[in-house]
N, C-alpha and C. Protein backbone atom coordinates (compact mmCIF):
# COMPACT_ATOMS: atom_id res chain seq x y z
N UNK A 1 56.19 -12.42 76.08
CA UNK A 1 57.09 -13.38 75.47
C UNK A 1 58.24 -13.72 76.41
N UNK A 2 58.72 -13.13 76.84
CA UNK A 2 59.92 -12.80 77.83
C UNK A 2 60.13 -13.56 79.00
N UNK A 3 58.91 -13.98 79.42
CA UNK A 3 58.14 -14.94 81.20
C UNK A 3 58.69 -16.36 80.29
N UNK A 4 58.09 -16.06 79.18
CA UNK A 4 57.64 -17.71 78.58
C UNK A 4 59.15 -18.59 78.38
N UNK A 5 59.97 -17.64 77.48
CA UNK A 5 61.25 -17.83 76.98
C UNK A 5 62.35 -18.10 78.40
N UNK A 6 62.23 -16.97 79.68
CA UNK A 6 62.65 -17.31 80.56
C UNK A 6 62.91 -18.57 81.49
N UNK A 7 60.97 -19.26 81.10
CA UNK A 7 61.21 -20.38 81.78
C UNK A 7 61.78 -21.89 80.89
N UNK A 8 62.29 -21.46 79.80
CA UNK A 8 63.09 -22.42 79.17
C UNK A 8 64.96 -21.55 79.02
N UNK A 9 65.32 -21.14 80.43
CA UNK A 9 66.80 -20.97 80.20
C UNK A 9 66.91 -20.00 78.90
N UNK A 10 66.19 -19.37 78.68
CA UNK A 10 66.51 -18.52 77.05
C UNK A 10 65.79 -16.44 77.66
N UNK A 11 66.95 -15.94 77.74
CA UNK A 11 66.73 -14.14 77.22
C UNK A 11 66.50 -13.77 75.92
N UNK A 12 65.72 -12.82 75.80
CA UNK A 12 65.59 -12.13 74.54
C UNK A 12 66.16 -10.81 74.68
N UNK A 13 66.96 -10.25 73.52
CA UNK A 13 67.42 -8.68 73.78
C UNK A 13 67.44 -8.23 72.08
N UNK A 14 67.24 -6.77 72.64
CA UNK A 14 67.61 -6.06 71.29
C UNK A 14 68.66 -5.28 71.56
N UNK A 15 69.22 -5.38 70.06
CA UNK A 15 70.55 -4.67 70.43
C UNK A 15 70.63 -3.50 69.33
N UNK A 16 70.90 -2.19 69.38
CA UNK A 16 71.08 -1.14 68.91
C UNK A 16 72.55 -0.09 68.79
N UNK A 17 72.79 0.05 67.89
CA UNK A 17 74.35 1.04 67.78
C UNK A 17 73.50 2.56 68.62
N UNK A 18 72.38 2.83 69.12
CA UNK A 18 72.00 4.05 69.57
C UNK A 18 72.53 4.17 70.65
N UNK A 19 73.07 4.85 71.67
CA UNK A 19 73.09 5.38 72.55
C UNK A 19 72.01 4.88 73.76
N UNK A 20 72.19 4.91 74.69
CA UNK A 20 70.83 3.87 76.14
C UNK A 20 69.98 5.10 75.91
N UNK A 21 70.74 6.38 76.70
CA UNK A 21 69.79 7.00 76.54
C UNK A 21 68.84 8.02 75.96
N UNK A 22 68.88 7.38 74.12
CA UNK A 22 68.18 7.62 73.36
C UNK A 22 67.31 6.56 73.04
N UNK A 23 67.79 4.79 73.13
CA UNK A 23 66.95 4.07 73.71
C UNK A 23 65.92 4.44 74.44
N UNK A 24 66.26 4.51 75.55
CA UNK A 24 65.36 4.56 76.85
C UNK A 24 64.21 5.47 76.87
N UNK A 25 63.90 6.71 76.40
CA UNK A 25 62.80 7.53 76.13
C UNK A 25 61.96 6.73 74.66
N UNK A 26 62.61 6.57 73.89
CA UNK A 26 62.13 5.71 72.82
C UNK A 26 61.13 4.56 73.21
N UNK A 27 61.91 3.58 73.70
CA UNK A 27 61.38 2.45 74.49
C UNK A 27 59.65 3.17 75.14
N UNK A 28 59.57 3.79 75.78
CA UNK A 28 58.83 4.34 76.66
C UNK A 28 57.92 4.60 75.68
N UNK A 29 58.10 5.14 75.08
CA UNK A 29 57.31 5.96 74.34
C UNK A 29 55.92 5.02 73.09
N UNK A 30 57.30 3.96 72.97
CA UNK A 30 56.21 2.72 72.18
C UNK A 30 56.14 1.76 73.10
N UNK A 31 56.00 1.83 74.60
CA UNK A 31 55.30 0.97 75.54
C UNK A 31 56.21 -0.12 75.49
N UNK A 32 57.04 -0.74 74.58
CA UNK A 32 57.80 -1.65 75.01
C UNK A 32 58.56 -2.05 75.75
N UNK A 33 58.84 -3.30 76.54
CA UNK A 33 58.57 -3.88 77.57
C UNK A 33 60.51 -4.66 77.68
N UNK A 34 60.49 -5.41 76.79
CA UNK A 34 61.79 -6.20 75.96
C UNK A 34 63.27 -5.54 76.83
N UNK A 35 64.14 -6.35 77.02
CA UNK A 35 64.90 -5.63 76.98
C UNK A 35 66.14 -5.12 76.11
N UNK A 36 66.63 -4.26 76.11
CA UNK A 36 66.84 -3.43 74.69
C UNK A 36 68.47 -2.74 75.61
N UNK A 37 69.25 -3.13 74.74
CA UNK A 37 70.65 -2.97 75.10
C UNK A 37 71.60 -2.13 73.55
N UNK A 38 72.08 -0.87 74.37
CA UNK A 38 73.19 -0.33 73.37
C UNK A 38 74.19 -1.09 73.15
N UNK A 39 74.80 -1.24 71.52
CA UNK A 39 76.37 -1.52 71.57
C UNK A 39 77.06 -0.61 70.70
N UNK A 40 76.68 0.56 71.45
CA UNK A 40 77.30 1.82 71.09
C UNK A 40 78.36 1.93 71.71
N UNK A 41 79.65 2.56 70.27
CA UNK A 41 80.87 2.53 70.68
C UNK A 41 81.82 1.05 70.98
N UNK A 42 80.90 0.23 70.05
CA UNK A 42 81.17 -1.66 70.36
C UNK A 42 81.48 -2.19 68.55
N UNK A 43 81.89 -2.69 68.10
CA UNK A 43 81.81 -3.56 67.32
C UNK A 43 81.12 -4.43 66.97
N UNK A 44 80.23 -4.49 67.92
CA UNK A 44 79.18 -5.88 67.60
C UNK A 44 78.73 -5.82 66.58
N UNK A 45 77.75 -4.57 66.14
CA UNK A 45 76.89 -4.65 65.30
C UNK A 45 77.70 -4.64 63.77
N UNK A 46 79.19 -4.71 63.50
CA UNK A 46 79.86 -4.56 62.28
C UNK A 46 80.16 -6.62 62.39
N UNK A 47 80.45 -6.55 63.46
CA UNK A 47 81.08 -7.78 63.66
C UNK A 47 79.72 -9.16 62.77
N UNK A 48 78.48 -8.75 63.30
CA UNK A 48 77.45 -9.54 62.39
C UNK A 48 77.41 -8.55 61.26
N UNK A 49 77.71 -8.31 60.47
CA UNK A 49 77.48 -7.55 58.81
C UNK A 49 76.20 -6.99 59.40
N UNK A 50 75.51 -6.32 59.98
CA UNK A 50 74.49 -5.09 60.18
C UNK A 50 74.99 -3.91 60.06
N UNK A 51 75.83 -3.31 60.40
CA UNK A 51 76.33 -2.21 60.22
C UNK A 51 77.78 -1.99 59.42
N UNK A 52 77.84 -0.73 58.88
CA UNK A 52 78.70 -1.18 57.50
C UNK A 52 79.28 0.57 57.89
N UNK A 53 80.76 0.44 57.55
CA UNK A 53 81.86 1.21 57.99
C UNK A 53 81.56 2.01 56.52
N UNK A 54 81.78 3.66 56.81
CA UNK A 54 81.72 4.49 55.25
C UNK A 54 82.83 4.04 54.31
N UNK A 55 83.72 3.36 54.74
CA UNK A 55 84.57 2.63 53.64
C UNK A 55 83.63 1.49 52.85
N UNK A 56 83.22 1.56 53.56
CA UNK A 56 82.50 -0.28 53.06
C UNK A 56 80.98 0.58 52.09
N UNK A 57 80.68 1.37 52.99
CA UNK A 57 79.12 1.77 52.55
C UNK A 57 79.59 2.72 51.17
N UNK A 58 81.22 3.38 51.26
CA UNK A 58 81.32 4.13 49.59
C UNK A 58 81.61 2.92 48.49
N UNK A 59 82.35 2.00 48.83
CA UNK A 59 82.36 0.59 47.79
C UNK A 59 81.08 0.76 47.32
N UNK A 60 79.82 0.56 48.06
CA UNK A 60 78.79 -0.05 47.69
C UNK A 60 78.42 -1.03 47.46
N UNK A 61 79.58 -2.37 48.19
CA UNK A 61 79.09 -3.71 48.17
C UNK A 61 79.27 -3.57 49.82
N UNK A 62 78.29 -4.06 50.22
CA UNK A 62 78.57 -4.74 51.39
C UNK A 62 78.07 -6.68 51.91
N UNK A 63 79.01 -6.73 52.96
CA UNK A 63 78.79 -8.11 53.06
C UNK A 63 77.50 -8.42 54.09
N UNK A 64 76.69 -9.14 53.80
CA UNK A 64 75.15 -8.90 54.43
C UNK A 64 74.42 -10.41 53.78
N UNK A 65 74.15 -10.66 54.87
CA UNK A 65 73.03 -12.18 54.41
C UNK A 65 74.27 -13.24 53.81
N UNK A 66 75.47 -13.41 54.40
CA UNK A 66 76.24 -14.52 53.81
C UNK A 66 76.57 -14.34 52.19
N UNK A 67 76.56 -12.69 51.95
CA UNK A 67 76.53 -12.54 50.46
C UNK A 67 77.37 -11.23 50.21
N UNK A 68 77.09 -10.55 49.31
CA UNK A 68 77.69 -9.40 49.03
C UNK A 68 76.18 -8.44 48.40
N UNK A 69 75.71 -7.16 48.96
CA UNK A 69 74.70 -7.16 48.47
C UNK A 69 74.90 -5.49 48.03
N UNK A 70 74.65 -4.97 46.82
CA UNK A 70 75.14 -4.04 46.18
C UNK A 70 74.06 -2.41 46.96
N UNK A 71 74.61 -2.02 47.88
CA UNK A 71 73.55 -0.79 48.12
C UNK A 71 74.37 -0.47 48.75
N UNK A 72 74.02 1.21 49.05
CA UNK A 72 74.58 2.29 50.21
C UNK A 72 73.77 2.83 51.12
N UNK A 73 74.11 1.68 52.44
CA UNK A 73 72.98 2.28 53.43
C UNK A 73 73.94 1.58 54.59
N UNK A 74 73.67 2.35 55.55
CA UNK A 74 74.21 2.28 56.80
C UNK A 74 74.02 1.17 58.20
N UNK A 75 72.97 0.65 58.18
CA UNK A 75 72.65 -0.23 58.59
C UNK A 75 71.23 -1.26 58.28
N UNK A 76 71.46 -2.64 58.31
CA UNK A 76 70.78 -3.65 58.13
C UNK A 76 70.10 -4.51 59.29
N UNK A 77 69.13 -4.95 59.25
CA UNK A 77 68.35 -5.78 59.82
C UNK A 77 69.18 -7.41 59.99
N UNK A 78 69.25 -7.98 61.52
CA UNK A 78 69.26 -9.59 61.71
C UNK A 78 68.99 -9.72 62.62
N UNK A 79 69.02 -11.25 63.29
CA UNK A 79 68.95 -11.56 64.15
C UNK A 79 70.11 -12.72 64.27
N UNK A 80 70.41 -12.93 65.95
CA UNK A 80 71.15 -14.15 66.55
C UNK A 80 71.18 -14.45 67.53
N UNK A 81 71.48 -15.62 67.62
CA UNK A 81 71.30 -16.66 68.80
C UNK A 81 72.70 -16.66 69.44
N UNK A 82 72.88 -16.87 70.80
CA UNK A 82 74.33 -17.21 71.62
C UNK A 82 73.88 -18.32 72.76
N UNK A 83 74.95 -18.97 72.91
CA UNK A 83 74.48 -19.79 74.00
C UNK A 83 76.08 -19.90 75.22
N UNK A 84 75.23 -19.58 76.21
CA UNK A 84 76.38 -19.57 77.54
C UNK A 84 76.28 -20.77 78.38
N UNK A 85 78.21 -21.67 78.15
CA UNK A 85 77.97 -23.00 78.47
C UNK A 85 78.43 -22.74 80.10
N UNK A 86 78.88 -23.05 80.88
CA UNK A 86 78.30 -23.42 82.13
C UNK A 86 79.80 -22.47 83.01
N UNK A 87 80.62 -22.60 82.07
CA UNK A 87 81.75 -22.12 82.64
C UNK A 87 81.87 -20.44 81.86
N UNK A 88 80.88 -19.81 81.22
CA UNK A 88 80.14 -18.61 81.02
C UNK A 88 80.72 -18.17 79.90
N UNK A 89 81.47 -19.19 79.03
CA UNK A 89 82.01 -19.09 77.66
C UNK A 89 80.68 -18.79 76.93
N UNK A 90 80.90 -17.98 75.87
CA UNK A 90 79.61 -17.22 74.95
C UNK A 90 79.91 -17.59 73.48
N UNK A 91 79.15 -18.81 72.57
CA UNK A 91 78.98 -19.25 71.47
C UNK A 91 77.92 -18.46 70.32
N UNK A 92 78.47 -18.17 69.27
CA UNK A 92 77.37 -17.95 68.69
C UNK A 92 77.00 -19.12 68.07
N UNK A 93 75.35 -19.30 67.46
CA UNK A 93 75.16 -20.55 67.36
C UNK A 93 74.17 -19.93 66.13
N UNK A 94 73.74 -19.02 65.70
CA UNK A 94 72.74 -18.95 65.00
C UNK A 94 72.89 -17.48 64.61
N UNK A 95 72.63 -17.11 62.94
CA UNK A 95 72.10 -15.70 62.27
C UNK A 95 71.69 -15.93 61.20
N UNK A 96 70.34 -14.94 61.43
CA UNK A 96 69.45 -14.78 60.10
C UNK A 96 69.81 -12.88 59.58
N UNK A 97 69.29 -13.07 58.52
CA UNK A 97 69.48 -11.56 58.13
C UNK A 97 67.87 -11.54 56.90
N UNK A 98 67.55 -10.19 56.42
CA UNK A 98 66.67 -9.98 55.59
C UNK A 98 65.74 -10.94 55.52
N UNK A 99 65.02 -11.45 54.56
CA UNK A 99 63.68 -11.87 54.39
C UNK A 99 63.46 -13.39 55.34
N UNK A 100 64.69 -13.79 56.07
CA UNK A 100 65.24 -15.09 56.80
C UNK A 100 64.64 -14.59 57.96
N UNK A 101 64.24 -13.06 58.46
CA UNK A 101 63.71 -12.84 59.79
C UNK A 101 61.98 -12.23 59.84
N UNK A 102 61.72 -12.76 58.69
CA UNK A 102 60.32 -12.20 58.82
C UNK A 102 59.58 -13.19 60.24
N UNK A 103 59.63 -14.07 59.98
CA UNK A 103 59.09 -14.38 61.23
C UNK A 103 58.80 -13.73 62.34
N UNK A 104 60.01 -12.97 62.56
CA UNK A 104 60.01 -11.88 63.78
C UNK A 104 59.14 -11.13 63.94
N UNK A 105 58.86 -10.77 62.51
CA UNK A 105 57.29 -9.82 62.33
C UNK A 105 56.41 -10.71 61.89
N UNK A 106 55.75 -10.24 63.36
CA UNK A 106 54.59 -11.14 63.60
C UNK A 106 53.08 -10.72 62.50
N UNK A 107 53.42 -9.02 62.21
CA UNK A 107 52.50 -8.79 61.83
C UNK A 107 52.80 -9.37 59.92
N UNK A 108 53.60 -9.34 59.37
CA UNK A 108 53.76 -10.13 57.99
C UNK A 108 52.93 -11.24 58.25
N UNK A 109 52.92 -12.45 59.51
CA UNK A 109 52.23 -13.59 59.57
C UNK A 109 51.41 -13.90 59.51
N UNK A 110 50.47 -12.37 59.87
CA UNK A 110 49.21 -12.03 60.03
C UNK A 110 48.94 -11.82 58.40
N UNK A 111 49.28 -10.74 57.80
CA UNK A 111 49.08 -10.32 56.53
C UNK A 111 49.05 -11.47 55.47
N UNK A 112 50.30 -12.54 55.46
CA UNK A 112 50.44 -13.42 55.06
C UNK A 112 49.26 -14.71 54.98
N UNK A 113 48.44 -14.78 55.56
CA UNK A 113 47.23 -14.98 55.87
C UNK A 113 46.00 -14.35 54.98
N UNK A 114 45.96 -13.25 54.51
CA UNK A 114 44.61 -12.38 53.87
C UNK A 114 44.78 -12.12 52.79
N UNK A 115 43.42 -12.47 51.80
CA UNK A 115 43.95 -12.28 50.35
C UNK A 115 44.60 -11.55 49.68
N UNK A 116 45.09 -10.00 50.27
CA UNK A 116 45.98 -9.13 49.69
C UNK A 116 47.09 -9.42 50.08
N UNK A 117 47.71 -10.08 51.10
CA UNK A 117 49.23 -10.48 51.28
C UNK A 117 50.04 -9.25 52.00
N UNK A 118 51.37 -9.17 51.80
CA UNK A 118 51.65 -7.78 52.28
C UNK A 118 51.87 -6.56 51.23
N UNK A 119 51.22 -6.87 50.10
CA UNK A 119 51.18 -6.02 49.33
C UNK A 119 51.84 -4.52 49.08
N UNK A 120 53.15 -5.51 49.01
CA UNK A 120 54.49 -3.97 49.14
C UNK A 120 54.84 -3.47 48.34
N UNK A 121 55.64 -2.38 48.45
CA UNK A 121 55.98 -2.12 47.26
C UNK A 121 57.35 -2.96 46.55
N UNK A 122 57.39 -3.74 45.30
CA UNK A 122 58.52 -4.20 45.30
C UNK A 122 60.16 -3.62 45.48
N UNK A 123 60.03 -2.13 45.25
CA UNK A 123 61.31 -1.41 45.26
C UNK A 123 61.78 -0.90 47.10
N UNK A 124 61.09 -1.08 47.57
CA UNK A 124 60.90 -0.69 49.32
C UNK A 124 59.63 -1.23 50.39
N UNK A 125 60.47 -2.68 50.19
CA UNK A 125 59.43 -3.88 51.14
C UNK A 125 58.53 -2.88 52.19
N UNK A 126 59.82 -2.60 52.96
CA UNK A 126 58.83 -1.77 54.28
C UNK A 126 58.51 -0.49 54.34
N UNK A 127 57.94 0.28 53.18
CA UNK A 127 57.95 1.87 53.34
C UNK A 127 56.74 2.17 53.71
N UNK A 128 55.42 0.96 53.80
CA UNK A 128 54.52 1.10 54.89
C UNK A 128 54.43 1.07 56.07
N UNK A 129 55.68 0.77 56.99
CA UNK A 129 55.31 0.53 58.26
C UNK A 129 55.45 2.13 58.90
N UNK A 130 55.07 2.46 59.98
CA UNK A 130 55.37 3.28 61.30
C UNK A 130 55.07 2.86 62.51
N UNK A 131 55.56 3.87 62.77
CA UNK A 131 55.33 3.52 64.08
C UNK A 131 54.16 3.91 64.82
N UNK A 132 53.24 3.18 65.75
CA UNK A 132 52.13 2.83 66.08
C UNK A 132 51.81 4.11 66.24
N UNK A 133 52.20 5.42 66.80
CA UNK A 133 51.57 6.74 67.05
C UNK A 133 51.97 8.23 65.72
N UNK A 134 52.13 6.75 64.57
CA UNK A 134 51.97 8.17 63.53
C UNK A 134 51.22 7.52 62.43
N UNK A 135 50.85 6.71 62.81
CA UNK A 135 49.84 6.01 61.46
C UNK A 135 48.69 7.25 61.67
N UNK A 136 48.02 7.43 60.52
CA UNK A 136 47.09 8.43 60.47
C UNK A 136 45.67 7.97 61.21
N UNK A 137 45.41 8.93 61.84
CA UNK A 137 44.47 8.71 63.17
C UNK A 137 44.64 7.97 64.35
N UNK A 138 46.33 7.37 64.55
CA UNK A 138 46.34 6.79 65.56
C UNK A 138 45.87 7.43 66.77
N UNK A 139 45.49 7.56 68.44
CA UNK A 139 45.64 7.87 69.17
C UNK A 139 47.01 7.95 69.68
N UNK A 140 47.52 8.92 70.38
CA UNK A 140 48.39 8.94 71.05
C UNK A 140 48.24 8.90 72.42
């Protein structure tokens, strides 16, 4: 994905409150390729409503998806776009959060497709997924 996006002026990154190098063995480990950046010890990830301060997470409202959304959990799923204009000023221009980023998962698109759908559970969308080397009988 990364070659393709490159040759239209556009990076892709992931960004994580983890530590690089707890990243970095991680990364390895599920073969991924992407590049994958800490903003540990950063604000970023509070600054887009993904991550939520224990003040915020004992309320039990937090602000998430342009809303207020009633749970106690520590961090949330989004995505966003920035664009760097010529004199290397940094815009944000774009965020999705929750069911706004399925796209991303490519494999929902797939599922989304076959007569069972993604057939989740309604109380915990994703409590089927793992990761590729603990699904039962994966190879490692």
């Amino acid at each position: 994905m990364n070659i393709h996006l490159g040759q239209r002026d556009t990076t892709f990154a992931v960004v994580s409150r983890t530590p690089l190098k707890e990243i970095e063995p991680f990364k390895k480990r599920m073969g991924w390729r992407f590049k994958w950046v800490s903003s540990n010890e950063t604000d970023f990830n509070f600054d887009f409503n993904v991550s939520f301060t224990p003040k915020q997470i004992k309320s039990g409202v937090l602000p998430y998806n342009y809303g207020k959304l009633k749970m106690k959990i520590d961090e949330l799923q989004g995505v966003s776009a920035f664009y760097t204009d010529k004199k290397g000023d940094i815009y944000h221009t774009y965020s999705s959060y929750a069911r706004g980023i399925d796209l991303m998962n490519t494999t929902y698109n797939f599922l989304d497709l076959t007569a069972k759908g993604r057939d989740e559970n309604p109380d915990s969308a994703q409590d089927w997924v793992r990761y590729h080397d603990k699904y039962k009988g994966a190879s490692h």
